[in-house]
Protein backbone atom coordinates (compact mmCIF):
# COMPACT_ATOMS: atom_id res chain seq x y z
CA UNK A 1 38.07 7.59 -116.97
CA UNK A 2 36.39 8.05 -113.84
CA UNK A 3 35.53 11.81 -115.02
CA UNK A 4 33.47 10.22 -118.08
CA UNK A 5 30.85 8.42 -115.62
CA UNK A 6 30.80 11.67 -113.09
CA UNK A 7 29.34 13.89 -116.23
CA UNK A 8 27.61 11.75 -117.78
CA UNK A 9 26.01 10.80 -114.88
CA UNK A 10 25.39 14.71 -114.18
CA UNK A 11 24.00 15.57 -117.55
CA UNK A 12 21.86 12.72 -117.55
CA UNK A 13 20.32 13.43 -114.24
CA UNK A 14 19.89 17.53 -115.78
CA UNK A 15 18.51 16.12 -119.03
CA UNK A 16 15.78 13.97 -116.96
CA UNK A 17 15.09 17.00 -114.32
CA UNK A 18 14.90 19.46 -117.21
CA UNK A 19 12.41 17.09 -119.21
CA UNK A 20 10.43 16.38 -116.36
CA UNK A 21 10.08 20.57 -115.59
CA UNK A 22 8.99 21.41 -118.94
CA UNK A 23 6.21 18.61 -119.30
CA UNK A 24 5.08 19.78 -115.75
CA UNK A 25 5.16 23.58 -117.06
CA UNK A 26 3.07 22.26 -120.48
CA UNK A 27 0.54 20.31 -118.21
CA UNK A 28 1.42 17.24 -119.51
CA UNK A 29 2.77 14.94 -116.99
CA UNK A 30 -0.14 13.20 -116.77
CA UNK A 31 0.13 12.00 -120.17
CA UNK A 32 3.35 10.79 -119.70
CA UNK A 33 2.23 7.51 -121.30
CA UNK A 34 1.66 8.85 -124.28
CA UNK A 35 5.45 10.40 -124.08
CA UNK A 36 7.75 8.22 -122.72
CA UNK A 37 10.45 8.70 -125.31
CA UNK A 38 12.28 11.72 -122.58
CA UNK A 39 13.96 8.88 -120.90
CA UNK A 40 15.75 7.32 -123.72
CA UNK A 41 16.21 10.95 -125.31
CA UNK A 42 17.96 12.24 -121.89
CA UNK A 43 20.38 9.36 -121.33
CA UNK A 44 21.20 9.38 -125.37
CA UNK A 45 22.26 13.05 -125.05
CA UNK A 46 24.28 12.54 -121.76
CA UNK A 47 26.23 9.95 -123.16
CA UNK A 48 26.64 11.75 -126.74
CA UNK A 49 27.93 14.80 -125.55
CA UNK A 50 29.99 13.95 -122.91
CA UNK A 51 31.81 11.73 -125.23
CA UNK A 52 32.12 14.63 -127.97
CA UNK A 53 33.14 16.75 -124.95
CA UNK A 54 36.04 14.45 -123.65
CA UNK A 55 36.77 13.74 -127.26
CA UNK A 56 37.17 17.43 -128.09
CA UNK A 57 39.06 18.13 -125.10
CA UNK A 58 41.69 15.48 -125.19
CA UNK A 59 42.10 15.68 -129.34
CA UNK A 60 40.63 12.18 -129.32
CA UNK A 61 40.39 10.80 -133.46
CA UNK A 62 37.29 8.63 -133.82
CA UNK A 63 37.57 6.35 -136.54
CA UNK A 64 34.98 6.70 -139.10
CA UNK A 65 33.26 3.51 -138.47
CA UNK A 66 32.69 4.18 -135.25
CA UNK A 67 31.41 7.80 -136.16
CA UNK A 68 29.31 5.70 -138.24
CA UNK A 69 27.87 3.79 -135.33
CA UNK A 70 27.15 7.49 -133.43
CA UNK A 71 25.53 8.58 -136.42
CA UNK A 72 23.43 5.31 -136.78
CA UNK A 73 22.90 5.16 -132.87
CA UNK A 74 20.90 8.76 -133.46
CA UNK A 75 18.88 7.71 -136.26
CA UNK A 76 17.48 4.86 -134.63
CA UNK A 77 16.72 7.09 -131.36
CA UNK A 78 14.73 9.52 -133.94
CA UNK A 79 13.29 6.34 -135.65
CA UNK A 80 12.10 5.20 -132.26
CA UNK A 81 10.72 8.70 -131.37
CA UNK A 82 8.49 8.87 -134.10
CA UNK A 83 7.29 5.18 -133.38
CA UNK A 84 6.48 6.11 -129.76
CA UNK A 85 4.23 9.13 -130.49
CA UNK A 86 2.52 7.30 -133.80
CA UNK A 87 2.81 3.76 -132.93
CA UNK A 88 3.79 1.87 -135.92
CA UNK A 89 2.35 -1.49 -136.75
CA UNK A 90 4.33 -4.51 -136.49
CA UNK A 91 5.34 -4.74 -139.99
CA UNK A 92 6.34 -1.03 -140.62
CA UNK A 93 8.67 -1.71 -137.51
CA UNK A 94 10.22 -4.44 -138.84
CA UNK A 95 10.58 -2.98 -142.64
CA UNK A 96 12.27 0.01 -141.28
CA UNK A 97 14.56 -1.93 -139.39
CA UNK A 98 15.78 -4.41 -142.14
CA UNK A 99 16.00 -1.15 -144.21
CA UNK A 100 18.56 0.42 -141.43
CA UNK A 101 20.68 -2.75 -140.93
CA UNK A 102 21.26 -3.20 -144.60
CA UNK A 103 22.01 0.67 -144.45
CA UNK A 104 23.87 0.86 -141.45
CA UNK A 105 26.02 -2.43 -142.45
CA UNK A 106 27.08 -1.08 -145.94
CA UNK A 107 29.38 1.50 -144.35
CA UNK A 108 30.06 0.38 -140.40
CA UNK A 109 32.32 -2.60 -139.57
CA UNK A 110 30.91 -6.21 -139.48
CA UNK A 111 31.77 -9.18 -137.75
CA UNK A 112 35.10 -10.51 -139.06
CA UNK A 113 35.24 -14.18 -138.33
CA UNK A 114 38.20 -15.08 -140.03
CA UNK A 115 37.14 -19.19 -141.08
CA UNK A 116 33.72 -17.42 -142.58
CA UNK A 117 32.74 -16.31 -145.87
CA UNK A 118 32.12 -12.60 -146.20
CA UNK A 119 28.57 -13.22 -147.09
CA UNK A 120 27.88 -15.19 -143.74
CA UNK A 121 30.07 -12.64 -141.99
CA UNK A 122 27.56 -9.83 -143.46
CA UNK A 123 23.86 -12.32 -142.29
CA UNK A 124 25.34 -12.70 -139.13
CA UNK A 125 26.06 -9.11 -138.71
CA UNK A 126 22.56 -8.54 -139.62
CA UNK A 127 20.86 -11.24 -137.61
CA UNK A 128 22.77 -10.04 -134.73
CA UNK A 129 21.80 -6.77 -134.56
CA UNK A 130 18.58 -6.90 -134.98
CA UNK A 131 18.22 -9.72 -132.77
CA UNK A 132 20.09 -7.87 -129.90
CA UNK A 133 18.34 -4.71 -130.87
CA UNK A 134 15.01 -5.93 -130.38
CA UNK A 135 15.58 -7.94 -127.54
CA UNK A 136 16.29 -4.84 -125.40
CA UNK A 137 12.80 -3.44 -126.49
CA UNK A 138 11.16 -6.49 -125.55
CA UNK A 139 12.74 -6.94 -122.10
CA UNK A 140 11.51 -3.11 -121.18
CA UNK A 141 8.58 -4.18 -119.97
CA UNK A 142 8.92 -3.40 -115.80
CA UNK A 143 10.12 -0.86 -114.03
CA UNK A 144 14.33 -0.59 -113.79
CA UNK A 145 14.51 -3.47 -115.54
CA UNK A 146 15.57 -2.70 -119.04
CA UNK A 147 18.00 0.18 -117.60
CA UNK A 148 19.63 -1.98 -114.74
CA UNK A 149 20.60 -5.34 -117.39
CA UNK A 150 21.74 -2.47 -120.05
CA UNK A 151 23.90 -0.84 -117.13
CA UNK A 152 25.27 -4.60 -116.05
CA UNK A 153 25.99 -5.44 -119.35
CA UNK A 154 27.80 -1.72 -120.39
CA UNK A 155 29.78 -2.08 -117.11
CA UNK A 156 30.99 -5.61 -118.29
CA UNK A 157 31.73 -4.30 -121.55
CA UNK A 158 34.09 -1.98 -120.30
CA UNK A 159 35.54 -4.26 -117.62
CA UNK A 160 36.67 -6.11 -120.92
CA UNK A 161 37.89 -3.53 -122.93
CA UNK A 162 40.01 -1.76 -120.21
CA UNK A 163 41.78 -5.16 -119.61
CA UNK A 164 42.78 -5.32 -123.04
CA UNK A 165 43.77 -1.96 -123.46
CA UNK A 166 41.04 -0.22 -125.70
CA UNK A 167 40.59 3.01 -123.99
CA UNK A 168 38.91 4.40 -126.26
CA UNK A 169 35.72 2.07 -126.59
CA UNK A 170 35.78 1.41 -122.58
CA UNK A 171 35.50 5.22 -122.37
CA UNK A 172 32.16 4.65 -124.93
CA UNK A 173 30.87 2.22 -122.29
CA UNK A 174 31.25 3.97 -119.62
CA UNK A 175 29.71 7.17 -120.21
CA UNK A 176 26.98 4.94 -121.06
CA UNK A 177 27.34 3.52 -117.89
CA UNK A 178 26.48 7.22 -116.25
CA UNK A 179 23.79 8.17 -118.28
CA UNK A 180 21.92 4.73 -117.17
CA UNK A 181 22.86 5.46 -113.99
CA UNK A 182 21.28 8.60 -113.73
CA UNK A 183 18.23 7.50 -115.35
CA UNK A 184 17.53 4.38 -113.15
CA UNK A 185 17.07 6.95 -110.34
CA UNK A 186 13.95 8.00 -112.37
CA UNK A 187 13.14 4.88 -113.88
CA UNK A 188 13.24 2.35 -110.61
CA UNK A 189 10.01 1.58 -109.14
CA UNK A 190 7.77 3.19 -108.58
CA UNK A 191 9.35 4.90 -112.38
CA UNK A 192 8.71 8.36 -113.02
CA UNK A 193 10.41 8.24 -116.37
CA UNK A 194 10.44 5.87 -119.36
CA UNK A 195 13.08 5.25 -121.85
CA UNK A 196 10.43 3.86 -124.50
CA UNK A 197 11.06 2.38 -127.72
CA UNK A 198 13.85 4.98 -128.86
CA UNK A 199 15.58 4.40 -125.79
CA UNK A 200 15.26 0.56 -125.83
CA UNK A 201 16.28 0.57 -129.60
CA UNK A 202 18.50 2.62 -129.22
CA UNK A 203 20.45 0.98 -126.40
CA UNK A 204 20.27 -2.58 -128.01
CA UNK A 205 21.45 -0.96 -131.46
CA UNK A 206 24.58 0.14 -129.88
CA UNK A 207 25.34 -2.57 -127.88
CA UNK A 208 25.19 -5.07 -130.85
CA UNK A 209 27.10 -2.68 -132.61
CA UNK A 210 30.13 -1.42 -130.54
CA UNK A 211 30.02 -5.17 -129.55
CA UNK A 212 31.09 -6.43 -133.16
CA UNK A 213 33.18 -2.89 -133.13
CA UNK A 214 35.53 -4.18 -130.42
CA UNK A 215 38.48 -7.09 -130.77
CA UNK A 216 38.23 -9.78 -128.45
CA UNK A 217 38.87 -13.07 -129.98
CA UNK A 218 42.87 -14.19 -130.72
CA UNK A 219 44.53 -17.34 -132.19
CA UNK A 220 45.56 -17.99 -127.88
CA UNK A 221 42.27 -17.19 -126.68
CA UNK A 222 39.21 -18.15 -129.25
CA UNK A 223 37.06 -18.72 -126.29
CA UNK A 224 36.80 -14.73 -125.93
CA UNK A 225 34.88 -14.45 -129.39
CA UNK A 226 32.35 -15.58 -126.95
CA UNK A 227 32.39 -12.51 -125.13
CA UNK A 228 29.31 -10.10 -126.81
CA UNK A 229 26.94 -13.27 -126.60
CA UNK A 230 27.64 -13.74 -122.48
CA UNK A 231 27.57 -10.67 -121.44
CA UNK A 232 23.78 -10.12 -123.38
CA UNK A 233 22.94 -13.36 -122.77
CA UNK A 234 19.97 -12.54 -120.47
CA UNK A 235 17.89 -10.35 -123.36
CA UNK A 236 19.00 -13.13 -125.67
CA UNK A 237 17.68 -16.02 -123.43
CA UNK A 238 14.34 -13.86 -122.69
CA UNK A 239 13.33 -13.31 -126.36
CA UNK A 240 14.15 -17.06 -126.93
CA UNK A 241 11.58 -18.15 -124.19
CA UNK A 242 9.23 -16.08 -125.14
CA UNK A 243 9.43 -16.88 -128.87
CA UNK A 244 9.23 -20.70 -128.02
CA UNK A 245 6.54 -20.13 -125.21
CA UNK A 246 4.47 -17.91 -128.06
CA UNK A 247 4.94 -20.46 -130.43
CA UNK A 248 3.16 -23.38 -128.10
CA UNK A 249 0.11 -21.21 -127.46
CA UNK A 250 -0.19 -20.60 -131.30
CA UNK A 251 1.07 -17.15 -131.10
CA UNK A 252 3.20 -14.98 -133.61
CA UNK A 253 6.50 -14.73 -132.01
CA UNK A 254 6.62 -10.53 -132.21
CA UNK A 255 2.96 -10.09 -131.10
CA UNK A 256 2.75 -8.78 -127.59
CA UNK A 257 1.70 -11.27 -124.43
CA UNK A 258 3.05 -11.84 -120.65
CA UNK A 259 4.99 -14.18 -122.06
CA UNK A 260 8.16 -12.85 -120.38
CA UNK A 261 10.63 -14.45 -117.98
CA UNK A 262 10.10 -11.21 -116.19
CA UNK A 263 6.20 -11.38 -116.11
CA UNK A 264 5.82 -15.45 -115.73
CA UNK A 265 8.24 -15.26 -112.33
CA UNK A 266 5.44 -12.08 -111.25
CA UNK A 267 2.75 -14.72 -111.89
CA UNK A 268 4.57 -17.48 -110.03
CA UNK A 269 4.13 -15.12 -106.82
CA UNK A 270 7.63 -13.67 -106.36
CA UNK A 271 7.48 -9.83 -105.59
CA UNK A 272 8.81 -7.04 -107.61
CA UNK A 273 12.32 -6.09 -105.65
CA UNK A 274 12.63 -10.24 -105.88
CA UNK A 275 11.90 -10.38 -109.19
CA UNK A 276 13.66 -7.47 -110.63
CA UNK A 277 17.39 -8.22 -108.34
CA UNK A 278 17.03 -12.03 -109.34
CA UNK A 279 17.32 -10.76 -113.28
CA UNK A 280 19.70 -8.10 -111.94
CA UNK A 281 21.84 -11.23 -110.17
CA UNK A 282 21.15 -13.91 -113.33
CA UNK A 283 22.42 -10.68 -115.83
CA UNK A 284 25.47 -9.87 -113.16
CA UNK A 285 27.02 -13.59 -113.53
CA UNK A 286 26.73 -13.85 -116.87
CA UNK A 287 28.48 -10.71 -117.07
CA UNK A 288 31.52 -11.96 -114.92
CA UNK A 289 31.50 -14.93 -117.23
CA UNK A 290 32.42 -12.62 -120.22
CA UNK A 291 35.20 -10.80 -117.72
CA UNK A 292 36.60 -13.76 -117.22
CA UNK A 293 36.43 -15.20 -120.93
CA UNK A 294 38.63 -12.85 -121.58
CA UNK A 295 41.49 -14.46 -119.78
CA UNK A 296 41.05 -17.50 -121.31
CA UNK A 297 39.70 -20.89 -120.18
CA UNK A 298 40.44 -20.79 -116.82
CA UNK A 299 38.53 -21.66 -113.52
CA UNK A 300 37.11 -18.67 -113.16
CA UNK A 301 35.12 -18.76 -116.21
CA UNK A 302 34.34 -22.36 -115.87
CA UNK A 303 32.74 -21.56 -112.23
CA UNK A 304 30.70 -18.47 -113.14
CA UNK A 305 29.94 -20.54 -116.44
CA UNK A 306 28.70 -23.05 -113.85
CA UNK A 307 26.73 -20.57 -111.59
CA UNK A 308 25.38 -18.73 -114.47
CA UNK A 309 24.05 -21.51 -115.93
CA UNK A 310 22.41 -22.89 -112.39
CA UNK A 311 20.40 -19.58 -111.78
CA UNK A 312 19.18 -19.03 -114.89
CA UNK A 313 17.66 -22.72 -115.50
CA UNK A 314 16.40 -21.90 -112.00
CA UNK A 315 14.46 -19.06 -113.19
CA UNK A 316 13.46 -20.44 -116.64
CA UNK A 317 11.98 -23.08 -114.22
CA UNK A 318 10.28 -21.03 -112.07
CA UNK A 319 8.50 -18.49 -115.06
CA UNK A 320 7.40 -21.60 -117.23
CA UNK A 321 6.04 -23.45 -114.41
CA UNK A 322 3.89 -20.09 -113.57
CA UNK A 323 0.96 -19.66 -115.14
């Protein structure tokens, strides 16, 4: 397993030196605003084909859904491509991304609550992953802060999934895992690379989709269904202030403002390395809580519920107090 992060890691790192050559060589590093797509485009090809690689090597079968999800996960990297060299307006955005979902959710695996109708099974599914999906883009607005919660929340992931024995989608996770890695050494401040909308699209597509990929919930442990929502629960809680924060000032939720837990705890006076390692602590707990969801109800979970819950109201304090 250990092997999957060391080359991912390592192609990431050439992807990102090799980008970063060739825009030199073509003069146009000092646009590199206007391209910041070779972030997201380096880590999605680290973590592609070293899983094709160790999947190739060791005769791995990948079930067809999840090929599904790889083949979605790529679309939605070119999708995002395209949008960060033209732009798009707000509505194209979101048309082409209910288009996708519907798409994407016609042939991959839903969620499969069991006490649910199929039709709520398939909104939820829906709702879910473009909520998650754009709540990555939206929190990839600072340096190493996007990449770090993605790479606290992948390592959760497959903290999970190697406790309960699914080796297969761990091994998913962490190659992720290396390819973030790799790119945060670019991306932390002072950031010399950008992931950009394809990269922040693409990682929240593919963590609300291997999410509702993997089986956590069971008749002895229901608690663990909780699992995806705790371990992403600091993107979710960030769009949710800012959507109720936008609201009060009169603004349309998806229009663009400082409205950010991120940016309001900036304004309050905190520095960046504070800032940045209080989401990175806030992001860590909840992350533990989902580790230790999946051992039931137990004290454990109850405490990092507890201490999760303490430091995040402590920072949704602190950024709505700021002005």
């Amino acid at each position: 397993m250990v092997f999957l992060f060391v080359l991912s890691f390592i192609l990431s790192l050439s992807f990102h030196t090799l980008f970063l050559k060739l825009f030199k060589k073509l003069d146009l590093l000092k646009n590199i605003g206007k391209f910041p797509f070779i972030g997201g485009l380096s880590f999605y090809l680290a973590f592609v084909f070293t899983y094709i690689l160790f999947s190739f090597v060791k005769r791995i079968y990948l079930p067809p859904q999840l090929l599904w999800i790889m083949l979605f996960s790529f679309i939605i990297l070119a999708i995002g491509i395209f949008d960060d060299i033209k732009d798009f307006s707000l509505k194209t955005r979101i048309f082409i991304q209910i288009l996708f979902i519907v798409v994407f959710l016609l042939y991959a695996k839903r969620m499969q609550v069991y006490f649910l109708p199929p039709w709520l099974n398939y909104l939820f599914s829906f709702l879910w992953i473009m909520g998650i999906t754009n709540a990555f883009n939206l929190i990839d607005i600072g340096d190493g802060l996007c990449g770090g919660v993605s790479l606290i929340a992948s390592l959760s992931f497959f903290a999970v999934l190697i406790a309960k024995g699914d080796f297969l989608l761990a091994g998913l996770f962490l190659s992720l895992s290396g390819a973030i890695s790799a790119f945060l050494i670019f991306n932390f401040p002072p950031a010399k690379v950008f992931m950009g909308n394809s990269g922040s699209h693409f990682l929240g597509f593919i963590f609300a989709s291997l999410s509702m990929y993997g089986d956590y919930a069971t008749l002895d442990n229901p608690i663990a269904l909780t699992l995806p929502l705790l371990m992403l629960f600091f993107p979710i809680i960030d769009t949710l202030f800012l959507i109720v924060t936008r609201l009060r000032k009169g603004i349309v939720p998806l229009r663009k403002s400082d409205d950010h837990i991120y940016m309001r705890l900036l304004s309050s006076g905190w520095n960046g390395e504070k800032t940045l390692f209080s989401v990175y602590f806030v992001s860590a707990l909840w992350g533990l809580c989902g580790i230790f969801a999946a051992l039931g109800c137990n004290p454990l979970f109850l405490i990092s519920v507890a201490a999760a819950s303490f430091y995040t109201f402590r920072i949704i304090l602190k950024a709505g107090l700021a002005r």
